[in-house]
Protein backbone atom coordinates (compact mmCIF):
# COMPACT_ATOMS: atom_id res chain seq x y z
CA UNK A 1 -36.97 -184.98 -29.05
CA UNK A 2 -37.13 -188.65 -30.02
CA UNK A 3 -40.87 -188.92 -28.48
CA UNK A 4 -41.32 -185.62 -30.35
CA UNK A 5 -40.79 -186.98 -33.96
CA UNK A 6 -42.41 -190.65 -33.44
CA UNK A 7 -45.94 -188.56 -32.84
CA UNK A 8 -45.31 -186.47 -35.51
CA UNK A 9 -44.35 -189.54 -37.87
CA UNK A 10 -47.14 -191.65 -36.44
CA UNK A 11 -49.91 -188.35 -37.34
CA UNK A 12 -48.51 -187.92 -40.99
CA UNK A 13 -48.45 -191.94 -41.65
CA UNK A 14 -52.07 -192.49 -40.22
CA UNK A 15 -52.69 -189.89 -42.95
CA UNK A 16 -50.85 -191.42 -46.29
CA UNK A 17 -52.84 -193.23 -47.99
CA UNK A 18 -50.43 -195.87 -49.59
CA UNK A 19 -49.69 -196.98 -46.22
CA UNK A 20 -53.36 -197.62 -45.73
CA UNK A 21 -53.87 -199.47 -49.34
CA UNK A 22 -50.49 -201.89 -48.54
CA UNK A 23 -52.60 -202.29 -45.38
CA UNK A 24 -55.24 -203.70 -47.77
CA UNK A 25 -53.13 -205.33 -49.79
CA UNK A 26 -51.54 -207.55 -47.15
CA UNK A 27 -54.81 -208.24 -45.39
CA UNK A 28 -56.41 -209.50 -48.98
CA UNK A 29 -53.10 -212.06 -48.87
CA UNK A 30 -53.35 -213.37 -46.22
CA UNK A 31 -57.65 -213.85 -46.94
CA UNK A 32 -56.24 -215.31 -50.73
CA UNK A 33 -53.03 -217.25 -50.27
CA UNK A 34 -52.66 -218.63 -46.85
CA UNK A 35 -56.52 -219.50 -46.66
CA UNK A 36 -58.81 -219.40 -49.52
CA UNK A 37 -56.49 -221.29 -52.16
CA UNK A 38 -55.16 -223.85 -49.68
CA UNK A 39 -58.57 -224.07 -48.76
CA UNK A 40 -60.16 -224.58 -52.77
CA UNK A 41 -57.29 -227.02 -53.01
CA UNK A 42 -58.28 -228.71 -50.48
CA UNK A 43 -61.49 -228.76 -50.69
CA UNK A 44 -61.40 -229.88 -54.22
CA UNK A 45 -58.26 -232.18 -54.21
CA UNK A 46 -58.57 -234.10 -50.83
CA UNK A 47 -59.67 -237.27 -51.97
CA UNK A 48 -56.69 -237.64 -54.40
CA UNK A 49 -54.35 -236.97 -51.40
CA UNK A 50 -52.76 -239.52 -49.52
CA UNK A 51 -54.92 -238.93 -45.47
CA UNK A 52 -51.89 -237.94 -43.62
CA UNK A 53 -51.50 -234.48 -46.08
CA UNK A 54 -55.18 -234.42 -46.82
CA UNK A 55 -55.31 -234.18 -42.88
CA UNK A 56 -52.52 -231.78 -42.11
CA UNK A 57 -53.60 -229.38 -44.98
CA UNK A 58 -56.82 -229.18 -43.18
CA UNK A 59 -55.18 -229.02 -39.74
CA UNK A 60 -53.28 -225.81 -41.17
CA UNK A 61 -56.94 -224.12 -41.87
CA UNK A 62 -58.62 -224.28 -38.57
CA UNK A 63 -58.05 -222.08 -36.11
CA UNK A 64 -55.66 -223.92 -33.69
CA UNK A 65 -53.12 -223.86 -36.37
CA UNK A 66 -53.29 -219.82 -36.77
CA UNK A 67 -50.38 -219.31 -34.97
CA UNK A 68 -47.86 -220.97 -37.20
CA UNK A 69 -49.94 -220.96 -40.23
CA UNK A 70 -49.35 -217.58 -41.52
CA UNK A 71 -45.97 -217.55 -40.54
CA UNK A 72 -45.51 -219.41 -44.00
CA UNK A 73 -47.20 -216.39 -46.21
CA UNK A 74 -43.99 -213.95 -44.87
CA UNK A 75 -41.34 -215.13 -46.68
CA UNK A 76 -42.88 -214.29 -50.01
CA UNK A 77 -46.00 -212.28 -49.94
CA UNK A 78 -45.68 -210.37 -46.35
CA UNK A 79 -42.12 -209.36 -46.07
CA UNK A 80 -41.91 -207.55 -49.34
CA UNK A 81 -45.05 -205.60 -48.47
CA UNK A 82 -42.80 -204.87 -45.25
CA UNK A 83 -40.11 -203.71 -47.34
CA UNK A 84 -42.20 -201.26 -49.49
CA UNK A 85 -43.47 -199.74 -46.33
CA UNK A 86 -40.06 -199.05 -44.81
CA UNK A 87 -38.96 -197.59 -48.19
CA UNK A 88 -41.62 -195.35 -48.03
CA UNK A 89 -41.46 -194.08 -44.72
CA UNK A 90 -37.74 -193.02 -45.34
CA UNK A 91 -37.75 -192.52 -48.48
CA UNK A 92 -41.27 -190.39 -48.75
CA UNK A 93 -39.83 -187.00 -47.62
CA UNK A 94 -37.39 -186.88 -50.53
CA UNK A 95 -39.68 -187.44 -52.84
CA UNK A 96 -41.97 -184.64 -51.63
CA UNK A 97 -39.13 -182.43 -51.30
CA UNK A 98 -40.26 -181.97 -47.21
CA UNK A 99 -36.80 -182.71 -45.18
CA UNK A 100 -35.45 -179.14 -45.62
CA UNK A 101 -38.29 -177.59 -44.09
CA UNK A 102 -37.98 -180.22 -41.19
CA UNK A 103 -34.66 -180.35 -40.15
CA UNK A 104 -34.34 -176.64 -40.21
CA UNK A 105 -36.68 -177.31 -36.99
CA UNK A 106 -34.28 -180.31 -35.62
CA UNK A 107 -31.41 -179.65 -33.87
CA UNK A 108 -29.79 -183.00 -34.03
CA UNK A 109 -29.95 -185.74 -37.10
CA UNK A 110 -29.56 -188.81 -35.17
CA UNK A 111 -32.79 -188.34 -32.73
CA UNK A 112 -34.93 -187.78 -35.60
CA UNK A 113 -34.04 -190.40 -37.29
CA UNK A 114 -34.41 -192.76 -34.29
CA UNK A 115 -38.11 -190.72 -34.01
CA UNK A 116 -39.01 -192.15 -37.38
CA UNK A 117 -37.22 -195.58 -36.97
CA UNK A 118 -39.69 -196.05 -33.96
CA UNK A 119 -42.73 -195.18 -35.51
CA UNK A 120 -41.99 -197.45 -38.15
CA UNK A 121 -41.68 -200.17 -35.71
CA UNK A 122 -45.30 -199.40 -34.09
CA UNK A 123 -46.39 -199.24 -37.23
CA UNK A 124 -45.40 -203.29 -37.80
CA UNK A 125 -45.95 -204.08 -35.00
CA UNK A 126 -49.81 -202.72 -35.42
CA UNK A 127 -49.01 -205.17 -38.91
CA UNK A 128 -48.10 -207.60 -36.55
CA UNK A 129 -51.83 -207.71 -34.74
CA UNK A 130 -53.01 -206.94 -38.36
CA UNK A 131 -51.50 -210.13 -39.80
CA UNK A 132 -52.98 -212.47 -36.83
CA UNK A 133 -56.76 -210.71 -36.38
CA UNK A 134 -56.76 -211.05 -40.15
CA UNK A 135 -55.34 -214.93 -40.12
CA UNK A 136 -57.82 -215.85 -36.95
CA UNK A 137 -60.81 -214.60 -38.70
CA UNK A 138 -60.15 -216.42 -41.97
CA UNK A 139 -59.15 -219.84 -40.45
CA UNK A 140 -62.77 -219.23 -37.95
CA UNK A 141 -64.70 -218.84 -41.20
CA UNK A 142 -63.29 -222.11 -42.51
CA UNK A 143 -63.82 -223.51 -39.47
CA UNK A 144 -67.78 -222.76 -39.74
CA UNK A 145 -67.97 -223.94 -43.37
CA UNK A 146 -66.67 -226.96 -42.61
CA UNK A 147 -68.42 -227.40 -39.50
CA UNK A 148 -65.89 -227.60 -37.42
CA UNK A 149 -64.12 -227.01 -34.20
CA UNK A 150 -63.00 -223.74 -33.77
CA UNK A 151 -60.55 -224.36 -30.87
CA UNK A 152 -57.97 -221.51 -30.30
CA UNK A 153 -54.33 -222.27 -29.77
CA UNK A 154 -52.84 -220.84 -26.39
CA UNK A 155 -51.90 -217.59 -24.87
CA UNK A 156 -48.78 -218.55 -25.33
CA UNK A 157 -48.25 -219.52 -28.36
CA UNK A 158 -50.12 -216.65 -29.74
CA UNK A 159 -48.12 -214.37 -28.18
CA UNK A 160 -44.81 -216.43 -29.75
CA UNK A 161 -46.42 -216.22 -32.96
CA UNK A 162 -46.89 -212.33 -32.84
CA UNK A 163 -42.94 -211.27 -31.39
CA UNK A 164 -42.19 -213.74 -34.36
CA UNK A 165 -44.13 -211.88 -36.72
CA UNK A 166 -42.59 -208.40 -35.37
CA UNK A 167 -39.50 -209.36 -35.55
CA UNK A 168 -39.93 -210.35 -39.41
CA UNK A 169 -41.85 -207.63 -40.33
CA UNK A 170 -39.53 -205.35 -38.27
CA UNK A 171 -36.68 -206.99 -40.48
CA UNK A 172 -37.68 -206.53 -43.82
CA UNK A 173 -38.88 -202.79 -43.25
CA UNK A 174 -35.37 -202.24 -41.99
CA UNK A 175 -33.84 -203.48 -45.35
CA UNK A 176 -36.30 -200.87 -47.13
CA UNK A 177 -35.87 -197.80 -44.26
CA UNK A 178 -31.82 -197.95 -45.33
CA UNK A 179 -32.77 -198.61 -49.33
CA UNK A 180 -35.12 -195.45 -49.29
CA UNK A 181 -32.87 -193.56 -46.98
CA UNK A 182 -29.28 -194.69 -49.09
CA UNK A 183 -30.65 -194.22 -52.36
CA UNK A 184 -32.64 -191.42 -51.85
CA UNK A 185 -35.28 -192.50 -54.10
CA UNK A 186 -38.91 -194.09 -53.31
CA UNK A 187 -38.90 -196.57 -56.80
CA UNK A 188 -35.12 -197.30 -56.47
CA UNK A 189 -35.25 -198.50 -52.81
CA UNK A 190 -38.31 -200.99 -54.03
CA UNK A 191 -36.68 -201.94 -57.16
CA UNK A 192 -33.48 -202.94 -55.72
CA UNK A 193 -35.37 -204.24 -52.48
CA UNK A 194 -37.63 -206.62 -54.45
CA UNK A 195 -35.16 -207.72 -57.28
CA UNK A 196 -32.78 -208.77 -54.41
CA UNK A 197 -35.00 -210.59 -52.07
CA UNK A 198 -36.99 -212.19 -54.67
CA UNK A 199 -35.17 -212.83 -57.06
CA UNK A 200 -31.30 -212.97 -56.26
CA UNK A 201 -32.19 -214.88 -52.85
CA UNK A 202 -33.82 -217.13 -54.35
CA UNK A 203 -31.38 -218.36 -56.79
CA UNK A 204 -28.70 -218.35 -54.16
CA UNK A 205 -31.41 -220.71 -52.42
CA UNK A 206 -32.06 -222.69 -55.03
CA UNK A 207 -28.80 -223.46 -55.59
CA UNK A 208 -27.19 -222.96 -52.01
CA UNK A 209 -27.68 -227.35 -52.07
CA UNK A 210 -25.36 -227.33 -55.61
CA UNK A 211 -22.71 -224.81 -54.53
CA UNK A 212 -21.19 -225.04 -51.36
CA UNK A 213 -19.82 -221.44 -51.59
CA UNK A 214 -23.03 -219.97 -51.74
CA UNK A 215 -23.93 -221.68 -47.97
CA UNK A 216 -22.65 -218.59 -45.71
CA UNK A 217 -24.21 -216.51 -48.22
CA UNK A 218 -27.69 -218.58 -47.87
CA UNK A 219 -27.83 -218.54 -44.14
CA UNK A 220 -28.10 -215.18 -43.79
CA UNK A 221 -30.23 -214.28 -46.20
CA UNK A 222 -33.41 -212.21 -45.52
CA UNK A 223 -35.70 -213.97 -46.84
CA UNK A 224 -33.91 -217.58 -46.10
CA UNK A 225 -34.15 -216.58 -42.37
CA UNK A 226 -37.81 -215.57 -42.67
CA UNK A 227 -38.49 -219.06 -43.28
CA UNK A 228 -36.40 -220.72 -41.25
CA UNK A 229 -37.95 -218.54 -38.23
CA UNK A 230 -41.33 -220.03 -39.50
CA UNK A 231 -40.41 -223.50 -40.18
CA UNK A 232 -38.92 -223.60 -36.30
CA UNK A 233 -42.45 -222.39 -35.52
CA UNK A 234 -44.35 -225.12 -36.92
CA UNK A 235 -45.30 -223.35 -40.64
CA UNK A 236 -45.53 -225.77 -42.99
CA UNK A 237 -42.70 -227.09 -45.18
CA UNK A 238 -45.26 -226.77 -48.71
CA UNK A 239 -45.44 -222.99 -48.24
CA UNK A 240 -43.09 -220.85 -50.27
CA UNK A 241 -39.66 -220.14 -49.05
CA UNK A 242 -40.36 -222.11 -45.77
CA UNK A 243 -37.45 -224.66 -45.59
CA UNK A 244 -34.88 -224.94 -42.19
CA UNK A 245 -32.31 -223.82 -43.70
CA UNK A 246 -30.70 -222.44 -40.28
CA UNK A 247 -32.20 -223.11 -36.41
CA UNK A 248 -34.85 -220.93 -35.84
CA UNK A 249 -32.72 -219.11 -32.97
CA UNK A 250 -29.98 -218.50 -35.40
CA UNK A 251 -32.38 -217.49 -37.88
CA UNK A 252 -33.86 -214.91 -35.65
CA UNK A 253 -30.73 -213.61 -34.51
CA UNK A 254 -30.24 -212.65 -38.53
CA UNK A 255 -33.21 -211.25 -38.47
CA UNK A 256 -32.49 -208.98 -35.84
CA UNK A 257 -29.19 -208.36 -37.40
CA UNK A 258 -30.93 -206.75 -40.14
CA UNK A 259 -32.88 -204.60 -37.97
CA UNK A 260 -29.67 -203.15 -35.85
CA UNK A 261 -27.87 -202.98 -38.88
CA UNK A 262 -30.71 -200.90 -40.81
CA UNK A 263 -30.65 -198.26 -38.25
CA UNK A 264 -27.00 -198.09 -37.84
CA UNK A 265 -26.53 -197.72 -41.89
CA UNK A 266 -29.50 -194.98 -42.21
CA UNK A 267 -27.38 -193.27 -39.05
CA UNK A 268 -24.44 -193.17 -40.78
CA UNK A 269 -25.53 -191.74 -44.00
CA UNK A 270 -28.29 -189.64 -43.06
CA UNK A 271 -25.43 -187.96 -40.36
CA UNK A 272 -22.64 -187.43 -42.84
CA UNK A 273 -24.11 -186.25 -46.14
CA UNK A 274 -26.47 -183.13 -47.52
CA UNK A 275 -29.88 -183.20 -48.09
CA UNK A 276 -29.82 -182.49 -51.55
């Protein structure tokens, strides 16, 4: 049954085609913000730097720094992309009116749902391979402007990198799966997604130092654990939203947190309410 309803998810999301343009739109981040700009401002600013950053921001470009280097674009530009994709994979069939028509084929609510909760997890985790062919190609093009090097971190480490990745990615669709799935409602779920982890985590962030009450609240924080995750990895500190704000094993047991508890919420509801 479960097996059943992943193919059938996986055929009907190879075939939407917003899942296809945030695809796109992720891919063009990662060529824009972790690479191009840091590159231009490098490129363009590197005498006025002091050597030790002038050296490390070029360090971050080549291509044995992939592995941790776009680990610092997730906290701000790749996890709500994340987020809109697991809002629209639960989310999608209300707004198309479909979920009548296929649970009057499904004998049981809870293996569906698991069905669709795996696809969406092959589908970040294909994000996930996305995110680092994307990342190696860009830093190998700097490399051959620049004329330089283009040794390739480790097996291991590249392997770290991408379970890292997952496990983000995997997070933040989570928080948008139970969104679209809770409220029903493909705009909502992004609305409420996006206004919470970019804007209300950050000001609990921001002033997390200022407030000690707002500390528990901080550390557990989606997007506060994205980039402590990264930071343990070796992203650097001058991306957005990378800071150690918790260990990166704590960090990542949040994150994984989020994912159990995404599931488990989307159970619940989806098992105990109508469809209308």
């Amino acid at each position: 049954m479960v097996l059943r309803v992943l193919r059938a998810e996986l055929f009907a999301l190879r075939r939407r085609p917003a899942v296809w343009v945030l695809s796109a739109v992720w891919a063009v981040q990662i060529v824009c913000f972790a690479y191009l700009v840091s590159y231009l401002v490098w490129r363009n600013l590197h005498t006025e730097m002091s050597p030790s950053d002038a050296a490390a921001m070029h360090a971050d470009l080549m291509p044995a720094s992939v592995d941790h280097t776009i680990l610092g674009s997730l906290p701000v530009w790749g996890g709500p992309v994340m987020l809109i994709l697991g809002a629209l994979v639960a989310a999608g069939d209300y707004r198309w009116g479909t979920f009548r028509t296929v649970l009057s084929r499904v004998a049981a609510r809870t293996p569906f749902l698991a069905g669709r909760f795996l696809a969406l997890a092959v589908v970040m985790l294909l994000m996930s391979v996305l995110t680092l062919l994307v990342s190696a190609l860009s830093s190998l093009a700097v490399a051959l402007v620049e004329g330089a090097s283009a040794a390739w971190p480790g097996v291991d480490r590249l392997l770290v990198s991408l379970a890292a990745i997952w496990l983000i990615t995997m997070a933040w669709a989570s928080v948008g799966f139970a969104l679209g799935l809770v409220t029903r409602n493909l705009a909502a779920s992004i609305g409420v997604g996006l206004v919470w982890t970019l804007a209300v985590e950050s000001i609990v962030n921001g002033l997390g130092g200022i407030l000690p009450f707002l500390e528990p609240i901080r550390a557990v924080a989606l997007s506060t654990s994205t980039g402590s995750v990264a930071a343990a990895l070796g992203a650097s500190s001058s991306g957005f939203g990378v800071a150690s704000v918790t260990t990166g094993p704590v960090a990542a047991t949040v994150l994984g947190a989020y994912v159990v508890a995404g599931f488990l919420i989307t159970a619940f509801v989806f098992r105990s309410r109508d469809l209308t």
